[in-house]
Protein backbone atom coordinates (compact mmCIF):
# COMPACT_ATOMS: atom_id res chain seq x y z
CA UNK A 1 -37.62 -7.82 27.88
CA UNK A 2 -36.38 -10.72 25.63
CA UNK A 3 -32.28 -10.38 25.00
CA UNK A 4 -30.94 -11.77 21.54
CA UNK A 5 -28.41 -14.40 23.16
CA UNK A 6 -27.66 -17.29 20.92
CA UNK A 7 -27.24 -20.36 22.67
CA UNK A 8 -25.80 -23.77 21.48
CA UNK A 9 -28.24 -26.73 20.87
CA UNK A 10 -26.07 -29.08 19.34
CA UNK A 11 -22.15 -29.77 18.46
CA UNK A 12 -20.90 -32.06 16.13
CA UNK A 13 -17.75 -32.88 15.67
CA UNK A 14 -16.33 -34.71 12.08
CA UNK A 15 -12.90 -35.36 10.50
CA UNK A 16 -12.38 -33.41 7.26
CA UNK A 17 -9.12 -34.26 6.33
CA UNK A 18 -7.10 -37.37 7.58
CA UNK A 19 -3.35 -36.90 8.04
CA UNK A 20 -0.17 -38.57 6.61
CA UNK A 21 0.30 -41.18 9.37
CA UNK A 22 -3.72 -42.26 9.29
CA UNK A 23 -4.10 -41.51 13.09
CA UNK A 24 -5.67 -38.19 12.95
CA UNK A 25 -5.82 -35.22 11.04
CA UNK A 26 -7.93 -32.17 10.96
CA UNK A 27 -11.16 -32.24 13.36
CA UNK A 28 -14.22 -29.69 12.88
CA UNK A 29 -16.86 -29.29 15.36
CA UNK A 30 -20.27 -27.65 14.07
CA UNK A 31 -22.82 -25.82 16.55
CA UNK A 32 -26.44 -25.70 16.00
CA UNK A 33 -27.17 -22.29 17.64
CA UNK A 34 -30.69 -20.93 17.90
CA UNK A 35 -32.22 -17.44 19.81
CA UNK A 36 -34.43 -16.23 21.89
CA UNK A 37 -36.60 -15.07 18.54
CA UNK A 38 -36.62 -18.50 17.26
CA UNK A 39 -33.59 -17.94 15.05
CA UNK A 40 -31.23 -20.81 13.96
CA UNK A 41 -28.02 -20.77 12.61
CA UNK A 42 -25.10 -23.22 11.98
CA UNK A 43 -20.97 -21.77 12.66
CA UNK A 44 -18.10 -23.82 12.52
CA UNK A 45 -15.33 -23.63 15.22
CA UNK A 46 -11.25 -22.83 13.63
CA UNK A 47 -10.43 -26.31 12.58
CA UNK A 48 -7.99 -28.41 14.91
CA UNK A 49 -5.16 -30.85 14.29
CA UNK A 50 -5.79 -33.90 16.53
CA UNK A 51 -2.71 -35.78 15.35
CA UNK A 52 0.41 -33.95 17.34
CA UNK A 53 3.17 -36.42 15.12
CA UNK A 54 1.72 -34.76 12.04
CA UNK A 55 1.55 -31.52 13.53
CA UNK A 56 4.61 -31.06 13.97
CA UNK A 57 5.84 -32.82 9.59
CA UNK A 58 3.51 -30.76 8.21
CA UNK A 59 0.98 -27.93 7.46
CA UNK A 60 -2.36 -28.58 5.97
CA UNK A 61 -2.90 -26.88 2.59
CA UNK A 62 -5.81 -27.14 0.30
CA UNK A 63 -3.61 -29.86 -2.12
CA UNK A 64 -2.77 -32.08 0.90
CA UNK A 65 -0.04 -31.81 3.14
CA UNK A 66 3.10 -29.96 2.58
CA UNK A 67 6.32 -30.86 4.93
CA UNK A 68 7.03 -27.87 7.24
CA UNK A 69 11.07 -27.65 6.09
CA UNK A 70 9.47 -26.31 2.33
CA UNK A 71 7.05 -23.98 4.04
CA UNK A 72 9.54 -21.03 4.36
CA UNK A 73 9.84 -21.31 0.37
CA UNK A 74 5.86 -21.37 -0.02
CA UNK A 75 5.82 -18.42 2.18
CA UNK A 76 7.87 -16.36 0.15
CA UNK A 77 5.96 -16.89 -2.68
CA UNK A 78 3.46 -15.89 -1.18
CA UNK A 79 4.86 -12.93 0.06
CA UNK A 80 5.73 -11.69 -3.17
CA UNK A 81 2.11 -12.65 -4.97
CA UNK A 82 0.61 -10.10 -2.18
CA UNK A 83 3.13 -7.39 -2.49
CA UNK A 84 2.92 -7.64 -6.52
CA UNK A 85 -0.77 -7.50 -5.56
CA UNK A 86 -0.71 -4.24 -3.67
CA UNK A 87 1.68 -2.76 -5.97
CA UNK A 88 -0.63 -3.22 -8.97
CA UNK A 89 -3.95 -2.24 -7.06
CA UNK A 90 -2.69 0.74 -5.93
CA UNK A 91 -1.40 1.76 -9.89
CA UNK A 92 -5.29 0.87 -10.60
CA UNK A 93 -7.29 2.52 -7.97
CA UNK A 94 -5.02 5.59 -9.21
CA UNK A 95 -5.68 5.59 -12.69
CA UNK A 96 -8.95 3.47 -13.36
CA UNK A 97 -11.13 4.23 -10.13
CA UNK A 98 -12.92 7.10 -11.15
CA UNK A 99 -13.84 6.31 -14.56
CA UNK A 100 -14.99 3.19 -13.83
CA UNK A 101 -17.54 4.37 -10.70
CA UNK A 102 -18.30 7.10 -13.48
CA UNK A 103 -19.12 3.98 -15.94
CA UNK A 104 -21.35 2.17 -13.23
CA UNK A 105 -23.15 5.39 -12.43
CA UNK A 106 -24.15 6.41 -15.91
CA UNK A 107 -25.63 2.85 -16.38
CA UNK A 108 -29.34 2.62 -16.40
CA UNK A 109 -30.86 -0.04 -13.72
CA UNK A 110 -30.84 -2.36 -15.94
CA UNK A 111 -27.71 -2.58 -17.64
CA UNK A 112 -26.03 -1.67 -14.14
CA UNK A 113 -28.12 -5.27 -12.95
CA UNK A 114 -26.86 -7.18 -15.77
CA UNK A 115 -23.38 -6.26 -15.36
CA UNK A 116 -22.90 -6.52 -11.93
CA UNK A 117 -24.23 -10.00 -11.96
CA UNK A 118 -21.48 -11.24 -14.65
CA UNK A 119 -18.49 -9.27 -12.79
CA UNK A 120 -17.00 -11.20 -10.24
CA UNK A 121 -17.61 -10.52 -6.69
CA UNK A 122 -20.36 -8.27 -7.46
CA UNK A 123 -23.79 -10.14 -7.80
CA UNK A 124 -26.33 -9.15 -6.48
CA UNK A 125 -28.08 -12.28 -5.52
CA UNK A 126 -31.86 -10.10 -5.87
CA UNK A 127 -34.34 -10.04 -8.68
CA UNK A 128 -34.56 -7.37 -10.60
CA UNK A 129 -37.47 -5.76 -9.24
CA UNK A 130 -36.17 -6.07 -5.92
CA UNK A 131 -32.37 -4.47 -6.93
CA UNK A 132 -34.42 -1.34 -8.88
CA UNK A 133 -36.39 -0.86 -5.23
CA UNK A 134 -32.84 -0.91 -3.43
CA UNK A 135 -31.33 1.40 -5.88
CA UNK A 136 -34.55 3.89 -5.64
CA UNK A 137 -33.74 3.71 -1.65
CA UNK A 138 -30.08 3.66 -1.76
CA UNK A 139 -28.41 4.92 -4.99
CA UNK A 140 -26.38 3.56 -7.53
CA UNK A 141 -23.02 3.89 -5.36
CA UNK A 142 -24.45 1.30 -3.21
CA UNK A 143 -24.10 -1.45 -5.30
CA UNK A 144 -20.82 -1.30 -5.86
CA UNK A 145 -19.42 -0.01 -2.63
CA UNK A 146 -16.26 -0.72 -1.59
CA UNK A 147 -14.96 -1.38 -5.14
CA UNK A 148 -11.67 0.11 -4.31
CA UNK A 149 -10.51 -2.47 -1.71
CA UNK A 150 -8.11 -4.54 -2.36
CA UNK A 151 -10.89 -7.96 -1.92
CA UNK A 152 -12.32 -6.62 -5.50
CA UNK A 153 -8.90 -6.21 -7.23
CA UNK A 154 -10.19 -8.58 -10.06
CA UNK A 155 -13.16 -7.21 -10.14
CA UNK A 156 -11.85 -3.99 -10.77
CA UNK A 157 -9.33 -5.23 -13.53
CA UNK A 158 -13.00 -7.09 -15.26
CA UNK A 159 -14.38 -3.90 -15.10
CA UNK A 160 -11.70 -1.78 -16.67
CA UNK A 161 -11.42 -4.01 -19.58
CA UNK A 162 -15.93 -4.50 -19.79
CA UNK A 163 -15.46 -0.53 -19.71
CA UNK A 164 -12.85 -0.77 -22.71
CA UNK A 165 -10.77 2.04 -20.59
CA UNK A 166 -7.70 0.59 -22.27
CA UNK A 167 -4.74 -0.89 -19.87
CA UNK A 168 -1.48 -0.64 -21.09
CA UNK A 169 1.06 -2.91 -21.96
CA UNK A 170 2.86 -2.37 -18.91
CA UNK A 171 0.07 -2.78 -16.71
CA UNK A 172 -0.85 -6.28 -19.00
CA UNK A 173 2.98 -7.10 -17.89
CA UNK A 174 2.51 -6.64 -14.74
CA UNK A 175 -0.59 -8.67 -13.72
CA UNK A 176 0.69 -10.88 -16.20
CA UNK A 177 3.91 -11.41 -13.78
CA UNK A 178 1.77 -11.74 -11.25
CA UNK A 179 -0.51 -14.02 -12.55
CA UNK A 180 2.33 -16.31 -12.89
CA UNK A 181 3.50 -16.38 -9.48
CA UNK A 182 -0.03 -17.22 -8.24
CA UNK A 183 1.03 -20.39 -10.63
CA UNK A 184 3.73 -21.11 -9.91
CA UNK A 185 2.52 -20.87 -6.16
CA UNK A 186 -0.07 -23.50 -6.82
CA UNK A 187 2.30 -25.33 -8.48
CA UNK A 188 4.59 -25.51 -5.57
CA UNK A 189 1.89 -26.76 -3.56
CA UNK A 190 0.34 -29.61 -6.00
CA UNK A 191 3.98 -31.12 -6.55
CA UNK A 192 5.44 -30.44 -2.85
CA UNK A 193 2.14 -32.10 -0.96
CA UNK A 194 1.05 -35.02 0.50
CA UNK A 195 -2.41 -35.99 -1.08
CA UNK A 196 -4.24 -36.90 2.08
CA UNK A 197 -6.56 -39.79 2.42
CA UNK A 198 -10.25 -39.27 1.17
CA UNK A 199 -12.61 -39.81 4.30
């Protein structure tokens, strides 16, 4: 009896970011795996620095590369943009949850369809006609599952407002705040970074 063992037919290894210095940087090797079934698929290994001078300055972000002495400060941003994150989810899932899964449900296929394929993180990537089979298999919930992790926070917060169920001014405030400490994070790390060398 045929197994389903994927097995690696080819590696290739490229640089996708150069470093500061211009000896190295960040090195990605790519596997061409295929299965007994005739299956192929493409995964990437975890990136690796292959310059150790540069690995030891700085950190790779997705601006360039910021010096490791300012990390600490990035860090605590970021810290405080998750926690402000929880904080807020947690008010929402409390208050909004229900009436918006009540919302989704009382939508017809349709409408539910259009709707999910404008909120973010929620497309469906189907056709219609295929999404109205799923539904008649699955249910509504289905197609919104999960909604109340925190991965859909702003999809939760587009809904609530598409839903007109009416946040309040303290809640604005709040991901307002936190809004701007997502700035001010990205901020940090377009002024604070090296640009590296295109490729």
């Amino acid at each position: 009896m045929m197994g389903n063992r994927w097995e690696v037919d080819e590696s290739r290894t490229h640089l996708s970011k150069v470093c500061p210095c211009g000896k190295g940087g960040i090195s990605i090797t790519t596997n061409s795996l295929s299965d007994d079934y005739g299956r192929t698929k493409e995964e990437d290994e975890d990136p690796v620095m292959t310059c150790m001078e540069c690995h030891t300055k700085y950190i790779s972000t997705i601006y360039g590369w910021l010096p490791r002495e300012l990390a600490p400060n990035y860090q605590e941003m970021n810290v405080q943009y998750e926690e402000q994150k929880i904080y807020i989810h947690q008010l929402l899932i409390n208050k909004y949850l229900t009436s918006v899964t009540e919302s989704l449900r009382n939508l017809g296929y349709k409408e539910l369809y259009e709707i999910l394929n404008k909120t973010p993180e929620l497309s469906t990537h189907n056709t219609y006609p295929t999404f109205r089979k799923h539904m008649n298999k699955y249910g509504k919930p289905s197609a919104f599952r999960d909604i109340d992790r925190i991965a859909y926070f702003k999809t939760l917060i587009y809904l609530i407002n598409y839903f007109n169920l009416g946040l309040n001014q303290e809640e604005e405030a709040l991901i307002s705040e936190w809004e701007l400490v997502g700035k001010k994070k990205r901020d940090y790390l377009k002024s604070q970074s090296i640009v590296h060398k295109t490729l």
